[in-house]
N, C-alpha and C. Protein backbone atom coordinates (compact mmCIF):
# COMPACT_ATOMS: atom_id res chain seq x y z
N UNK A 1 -23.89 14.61 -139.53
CA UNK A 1 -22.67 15.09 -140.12
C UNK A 1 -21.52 14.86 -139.15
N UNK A 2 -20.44 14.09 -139.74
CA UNK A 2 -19.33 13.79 -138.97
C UNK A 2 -18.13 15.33 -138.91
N UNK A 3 -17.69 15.46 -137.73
CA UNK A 3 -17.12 16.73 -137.59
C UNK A 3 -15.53 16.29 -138.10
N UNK A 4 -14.89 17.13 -138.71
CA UNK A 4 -13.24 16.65 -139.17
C UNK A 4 -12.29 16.69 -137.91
N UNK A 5 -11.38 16.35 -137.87
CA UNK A 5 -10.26 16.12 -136.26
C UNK A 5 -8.94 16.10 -137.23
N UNK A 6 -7.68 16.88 -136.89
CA UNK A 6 -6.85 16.84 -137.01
C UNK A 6 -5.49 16.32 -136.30
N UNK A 7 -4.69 15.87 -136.29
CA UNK A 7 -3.26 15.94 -135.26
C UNK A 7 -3.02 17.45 -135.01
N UNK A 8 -1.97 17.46 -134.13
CA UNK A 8 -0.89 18.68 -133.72
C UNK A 8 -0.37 18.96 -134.87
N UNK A 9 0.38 17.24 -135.48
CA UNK A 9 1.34 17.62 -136.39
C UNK A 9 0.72 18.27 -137.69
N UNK A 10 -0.04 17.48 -138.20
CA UNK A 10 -1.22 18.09 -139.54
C UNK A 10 -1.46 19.48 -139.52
N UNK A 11 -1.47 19.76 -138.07
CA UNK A 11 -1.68 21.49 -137.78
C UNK A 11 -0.95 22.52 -137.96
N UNK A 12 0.50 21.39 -137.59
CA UNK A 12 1.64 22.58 -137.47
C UNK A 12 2.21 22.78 -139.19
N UNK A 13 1.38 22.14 -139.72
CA UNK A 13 1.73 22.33 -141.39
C UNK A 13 0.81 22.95 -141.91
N UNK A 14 -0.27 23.79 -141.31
CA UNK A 14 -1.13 24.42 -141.49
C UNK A 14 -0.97 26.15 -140.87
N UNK A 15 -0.06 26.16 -139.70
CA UNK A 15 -0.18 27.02 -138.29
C UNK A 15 0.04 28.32 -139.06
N UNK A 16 0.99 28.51 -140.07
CA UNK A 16 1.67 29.78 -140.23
C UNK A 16 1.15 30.35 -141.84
N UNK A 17 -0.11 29.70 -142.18
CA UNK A 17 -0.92 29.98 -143.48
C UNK A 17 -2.38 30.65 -142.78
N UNK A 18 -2.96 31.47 -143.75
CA UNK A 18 -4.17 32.05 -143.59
C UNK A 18 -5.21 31.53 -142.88
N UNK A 19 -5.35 31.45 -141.31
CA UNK A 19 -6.28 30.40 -141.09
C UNK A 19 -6.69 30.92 -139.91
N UNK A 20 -8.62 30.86 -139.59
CA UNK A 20 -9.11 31.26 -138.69
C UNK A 20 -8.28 29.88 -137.20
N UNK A 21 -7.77 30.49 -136.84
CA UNK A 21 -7.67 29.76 -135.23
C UNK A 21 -8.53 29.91 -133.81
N UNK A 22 -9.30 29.37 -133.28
CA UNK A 22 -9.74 29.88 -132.08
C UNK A 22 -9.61 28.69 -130.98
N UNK A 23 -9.59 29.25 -129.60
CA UNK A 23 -9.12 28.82 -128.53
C UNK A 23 -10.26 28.78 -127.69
N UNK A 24 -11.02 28.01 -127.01
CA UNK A 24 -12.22 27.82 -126.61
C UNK A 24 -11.93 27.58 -125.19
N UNK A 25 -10.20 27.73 -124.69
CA UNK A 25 -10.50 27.38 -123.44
C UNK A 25 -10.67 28.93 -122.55
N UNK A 26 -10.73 28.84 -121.59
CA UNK A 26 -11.15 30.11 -120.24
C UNK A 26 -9.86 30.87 -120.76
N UNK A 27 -9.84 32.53 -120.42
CA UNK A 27 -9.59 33.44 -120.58
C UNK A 27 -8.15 33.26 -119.83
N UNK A 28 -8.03 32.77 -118.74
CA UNK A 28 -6.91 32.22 -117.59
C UNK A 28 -6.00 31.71 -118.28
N UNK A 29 -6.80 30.51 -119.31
CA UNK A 29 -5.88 29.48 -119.68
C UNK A 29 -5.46 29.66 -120.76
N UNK A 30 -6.28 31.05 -121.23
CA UNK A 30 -5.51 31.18 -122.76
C UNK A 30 -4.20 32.43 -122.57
N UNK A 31 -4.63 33.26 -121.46
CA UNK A 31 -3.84 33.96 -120.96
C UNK A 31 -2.07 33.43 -120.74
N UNK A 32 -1.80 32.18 -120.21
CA UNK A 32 -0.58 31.53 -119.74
C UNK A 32 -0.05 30.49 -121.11
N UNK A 33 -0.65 30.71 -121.90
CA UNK A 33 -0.19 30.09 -123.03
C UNK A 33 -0.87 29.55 -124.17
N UNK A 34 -0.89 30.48 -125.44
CA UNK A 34 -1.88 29.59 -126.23
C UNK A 34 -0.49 29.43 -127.93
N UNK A 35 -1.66 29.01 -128.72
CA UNK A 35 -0.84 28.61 -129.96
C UNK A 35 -1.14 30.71 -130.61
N UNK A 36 -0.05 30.64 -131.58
CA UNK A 36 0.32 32.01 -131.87
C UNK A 36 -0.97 32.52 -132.89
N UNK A 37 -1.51 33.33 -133.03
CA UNK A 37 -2.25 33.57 -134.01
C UNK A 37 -4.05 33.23 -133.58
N UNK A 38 -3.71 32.88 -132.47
CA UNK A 38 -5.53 32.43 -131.80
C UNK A 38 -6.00 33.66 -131.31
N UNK A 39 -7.21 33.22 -131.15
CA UNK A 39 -8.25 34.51 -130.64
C UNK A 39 -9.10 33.55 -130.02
N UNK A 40 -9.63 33.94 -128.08
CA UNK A 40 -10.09 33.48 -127.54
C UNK A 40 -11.63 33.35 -127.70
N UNK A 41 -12.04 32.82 -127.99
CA UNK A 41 -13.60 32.35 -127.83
C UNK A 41 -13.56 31.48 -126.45
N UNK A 42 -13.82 31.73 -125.26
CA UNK A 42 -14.20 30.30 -124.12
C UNK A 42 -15.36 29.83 -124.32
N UNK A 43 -15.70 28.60 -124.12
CA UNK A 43 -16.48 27.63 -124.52
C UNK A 43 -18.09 27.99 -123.62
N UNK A 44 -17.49 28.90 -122.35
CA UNK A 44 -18.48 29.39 -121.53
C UNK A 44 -19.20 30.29 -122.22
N UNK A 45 -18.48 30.73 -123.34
CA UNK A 45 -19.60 32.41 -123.87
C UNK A 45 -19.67 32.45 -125.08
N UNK A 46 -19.57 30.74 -125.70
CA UNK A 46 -19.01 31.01 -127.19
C UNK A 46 -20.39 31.17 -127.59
N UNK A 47 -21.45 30.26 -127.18
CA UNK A 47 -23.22 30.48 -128.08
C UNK A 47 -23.08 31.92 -128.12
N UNK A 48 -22.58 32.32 -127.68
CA UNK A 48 -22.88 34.08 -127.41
C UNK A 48 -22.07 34.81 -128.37
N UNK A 49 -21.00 34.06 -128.69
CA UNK A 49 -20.16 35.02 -129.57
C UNK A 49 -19.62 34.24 -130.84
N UNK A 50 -20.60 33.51 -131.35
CA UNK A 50 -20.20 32.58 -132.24
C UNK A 50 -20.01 33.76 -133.67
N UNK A 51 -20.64 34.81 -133.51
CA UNK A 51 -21.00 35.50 -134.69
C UNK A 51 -19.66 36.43 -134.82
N UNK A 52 -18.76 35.78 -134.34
CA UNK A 52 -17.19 37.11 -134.20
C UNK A 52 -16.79 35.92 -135.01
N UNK A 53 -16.85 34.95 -135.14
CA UNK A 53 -16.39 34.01 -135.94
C UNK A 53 -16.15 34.62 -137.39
N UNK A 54 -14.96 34.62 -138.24
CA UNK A 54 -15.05 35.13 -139.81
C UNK A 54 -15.43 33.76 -140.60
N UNK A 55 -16.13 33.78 -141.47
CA UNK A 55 -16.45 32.61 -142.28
C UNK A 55 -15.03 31.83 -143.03
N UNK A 56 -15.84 30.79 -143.68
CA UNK A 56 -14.28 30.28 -143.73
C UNK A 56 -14.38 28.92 -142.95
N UNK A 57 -12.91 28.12 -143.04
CA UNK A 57 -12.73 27.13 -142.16
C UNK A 57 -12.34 27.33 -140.85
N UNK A 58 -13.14 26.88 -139.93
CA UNK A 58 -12.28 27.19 -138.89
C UNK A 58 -11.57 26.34 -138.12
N UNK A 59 -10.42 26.19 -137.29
CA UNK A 59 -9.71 25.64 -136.65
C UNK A 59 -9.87 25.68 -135.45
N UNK A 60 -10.16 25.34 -134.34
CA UNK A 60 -10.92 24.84 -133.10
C UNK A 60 -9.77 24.43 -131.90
N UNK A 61 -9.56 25.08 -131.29
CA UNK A 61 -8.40 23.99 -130.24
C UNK A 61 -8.53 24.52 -128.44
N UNK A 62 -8.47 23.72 -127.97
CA UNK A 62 -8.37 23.65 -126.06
C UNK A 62 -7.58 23.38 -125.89
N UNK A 63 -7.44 22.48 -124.41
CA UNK A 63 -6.34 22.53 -123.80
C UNK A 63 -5.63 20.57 -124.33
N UNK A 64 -6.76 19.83 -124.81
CA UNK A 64 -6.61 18.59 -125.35
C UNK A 64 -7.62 18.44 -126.22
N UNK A 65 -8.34 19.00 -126.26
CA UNK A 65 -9.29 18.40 -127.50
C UNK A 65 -10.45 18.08 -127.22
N UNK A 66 -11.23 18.15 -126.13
CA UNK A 66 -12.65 17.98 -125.78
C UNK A 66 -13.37 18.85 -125.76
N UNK A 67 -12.91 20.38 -125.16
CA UNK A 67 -13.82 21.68 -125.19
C UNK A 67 -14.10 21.71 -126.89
N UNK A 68 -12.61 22.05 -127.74
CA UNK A 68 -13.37 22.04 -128.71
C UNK A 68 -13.74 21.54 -129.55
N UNK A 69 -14.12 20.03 -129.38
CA UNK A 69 -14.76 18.83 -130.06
C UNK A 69 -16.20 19.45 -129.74
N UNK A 70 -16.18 20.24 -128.45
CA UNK A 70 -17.72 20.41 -128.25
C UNK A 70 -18.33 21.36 -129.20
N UNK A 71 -17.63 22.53 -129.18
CA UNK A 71 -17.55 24.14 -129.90
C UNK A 71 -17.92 23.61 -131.29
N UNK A 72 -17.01 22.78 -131.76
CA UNK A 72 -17.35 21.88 -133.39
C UNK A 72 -18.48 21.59 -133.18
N UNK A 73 -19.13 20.54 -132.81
CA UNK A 73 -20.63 20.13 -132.89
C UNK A 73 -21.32 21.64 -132.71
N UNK A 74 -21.41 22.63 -131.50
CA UNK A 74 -22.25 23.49 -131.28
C UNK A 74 -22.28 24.32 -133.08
N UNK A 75 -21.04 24.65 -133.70
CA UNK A 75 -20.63 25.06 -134.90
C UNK A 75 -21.95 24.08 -136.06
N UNK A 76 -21.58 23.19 -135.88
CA UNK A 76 -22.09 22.05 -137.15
C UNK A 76 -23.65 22.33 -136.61
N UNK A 77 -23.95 22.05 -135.94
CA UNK A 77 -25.48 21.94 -135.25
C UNK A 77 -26.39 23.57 -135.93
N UNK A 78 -25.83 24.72 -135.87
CA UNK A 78 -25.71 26.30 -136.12
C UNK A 78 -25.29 26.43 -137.56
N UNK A 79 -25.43 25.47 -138.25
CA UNK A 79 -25.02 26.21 -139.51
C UNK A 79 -23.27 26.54 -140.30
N UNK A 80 -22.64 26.08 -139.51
CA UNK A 80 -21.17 26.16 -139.41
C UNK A 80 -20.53 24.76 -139.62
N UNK A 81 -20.66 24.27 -140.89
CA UNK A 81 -19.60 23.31 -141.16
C UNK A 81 -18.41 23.02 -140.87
N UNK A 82 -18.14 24.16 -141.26
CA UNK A 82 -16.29 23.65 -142.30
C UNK A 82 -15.95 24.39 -140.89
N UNK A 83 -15.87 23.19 -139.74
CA UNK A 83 -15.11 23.41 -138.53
C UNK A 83 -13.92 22.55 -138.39
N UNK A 84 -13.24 22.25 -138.27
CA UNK A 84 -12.20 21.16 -137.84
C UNK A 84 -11.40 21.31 -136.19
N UNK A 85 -11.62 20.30 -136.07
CA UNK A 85 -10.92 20.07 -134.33
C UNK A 85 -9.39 19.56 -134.12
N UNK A 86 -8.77 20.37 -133.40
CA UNK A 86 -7.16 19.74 -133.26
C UNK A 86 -7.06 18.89 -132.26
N UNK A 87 -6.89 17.39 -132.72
CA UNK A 87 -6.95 16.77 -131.64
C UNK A 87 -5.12 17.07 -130.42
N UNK A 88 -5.96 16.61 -129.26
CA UNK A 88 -4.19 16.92 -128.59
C UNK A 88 -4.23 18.21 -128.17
N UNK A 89 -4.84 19.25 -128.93
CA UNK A 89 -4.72 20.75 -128.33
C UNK A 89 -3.37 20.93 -128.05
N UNK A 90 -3.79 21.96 -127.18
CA UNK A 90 -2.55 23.13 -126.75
C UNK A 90 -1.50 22.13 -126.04
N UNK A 91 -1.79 20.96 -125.11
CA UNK A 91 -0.81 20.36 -124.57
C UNK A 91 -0.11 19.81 -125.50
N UNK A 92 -0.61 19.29 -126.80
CA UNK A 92 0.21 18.26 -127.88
C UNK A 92 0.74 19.44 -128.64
N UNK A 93 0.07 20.50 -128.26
CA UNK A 93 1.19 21.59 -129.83
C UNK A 93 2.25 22.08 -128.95
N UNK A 94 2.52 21.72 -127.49
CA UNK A 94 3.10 22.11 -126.58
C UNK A 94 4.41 21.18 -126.46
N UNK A 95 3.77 19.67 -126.48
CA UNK A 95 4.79 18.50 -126.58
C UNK A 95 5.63 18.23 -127.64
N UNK A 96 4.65 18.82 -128.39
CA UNK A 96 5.92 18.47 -129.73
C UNK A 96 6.89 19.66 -130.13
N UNK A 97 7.29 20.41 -129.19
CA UNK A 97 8.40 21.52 -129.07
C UNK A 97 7.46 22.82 -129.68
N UNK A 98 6.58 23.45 -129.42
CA UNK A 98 6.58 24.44 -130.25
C UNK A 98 6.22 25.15 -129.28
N UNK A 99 6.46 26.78 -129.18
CA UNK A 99 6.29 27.31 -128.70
C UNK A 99 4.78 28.11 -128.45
N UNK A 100 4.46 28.26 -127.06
CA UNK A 100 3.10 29.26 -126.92
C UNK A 100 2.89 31.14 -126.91
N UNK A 101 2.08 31.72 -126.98
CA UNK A 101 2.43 32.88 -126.76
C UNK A 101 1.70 33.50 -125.58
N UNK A 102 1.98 34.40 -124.66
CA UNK A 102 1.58 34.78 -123.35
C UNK A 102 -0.09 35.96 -123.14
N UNK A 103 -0.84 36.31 -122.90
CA UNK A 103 -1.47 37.11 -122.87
C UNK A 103 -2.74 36.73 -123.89
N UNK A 104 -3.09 38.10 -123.68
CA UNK A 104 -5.12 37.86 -124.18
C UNK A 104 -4.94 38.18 -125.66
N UNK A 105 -6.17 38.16 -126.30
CA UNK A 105 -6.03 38.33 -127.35
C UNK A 105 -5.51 39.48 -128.34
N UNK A 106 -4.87 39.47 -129.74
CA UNK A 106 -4.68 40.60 -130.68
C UNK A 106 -5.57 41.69 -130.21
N UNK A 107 -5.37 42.83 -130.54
CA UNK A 107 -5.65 43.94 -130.52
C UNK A 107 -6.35 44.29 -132.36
């Protein structure tokens, strides 16, 4: 099964609609800036916490696109399809002007 990959831009026409987001990079790095509306999963503890996941599609993003190209396969491999990967990550949703937000996750 081939995993889906998105752009930044494809994303940012997606960003502000009903949509699971998660951030797979380290706690550090999601801390200093992530996209608005994410919830940290790190890629270090995700086998572990895959089950906080809400069903649904989910949206996948790091710091460029390799952590969670990985998180996708671990997803698809587990029973978890309907994953999609942002290619570019946080640096490309970064480059193309949009803003990040500071600190750990929602409450």
């Amino acid at each position: 099964m081939s995993i889906s990959e998105i752009s930044v831009s494809e994303f940012m026409q997606l960003h502000n609609r009903d949509i699971t987001l998660v951030d797979v990079r380290e706690t550090d790095e999601f801390e200093s800036g992530h996209v608005s509306g994410a919830i940290n999963i790190p890629l270090s503890e995700f086998a572990g916490r895959v089950t906080e996941i809400p069903s649904g599609t989910i949206y996948l993003i790091c710091r460029s696109g390799g952590r969670s190209m990985q998180a996708c396969g671990f997803c698809v491999d587990n029973g978890l399809s309907d994953v999609v990967n942002i290619a570019g990550g946080t640096l490309g949703w970064i480059a193309a002007g949009n803003e990040v937000v500071l600190g750990g996750n929602p409450e």
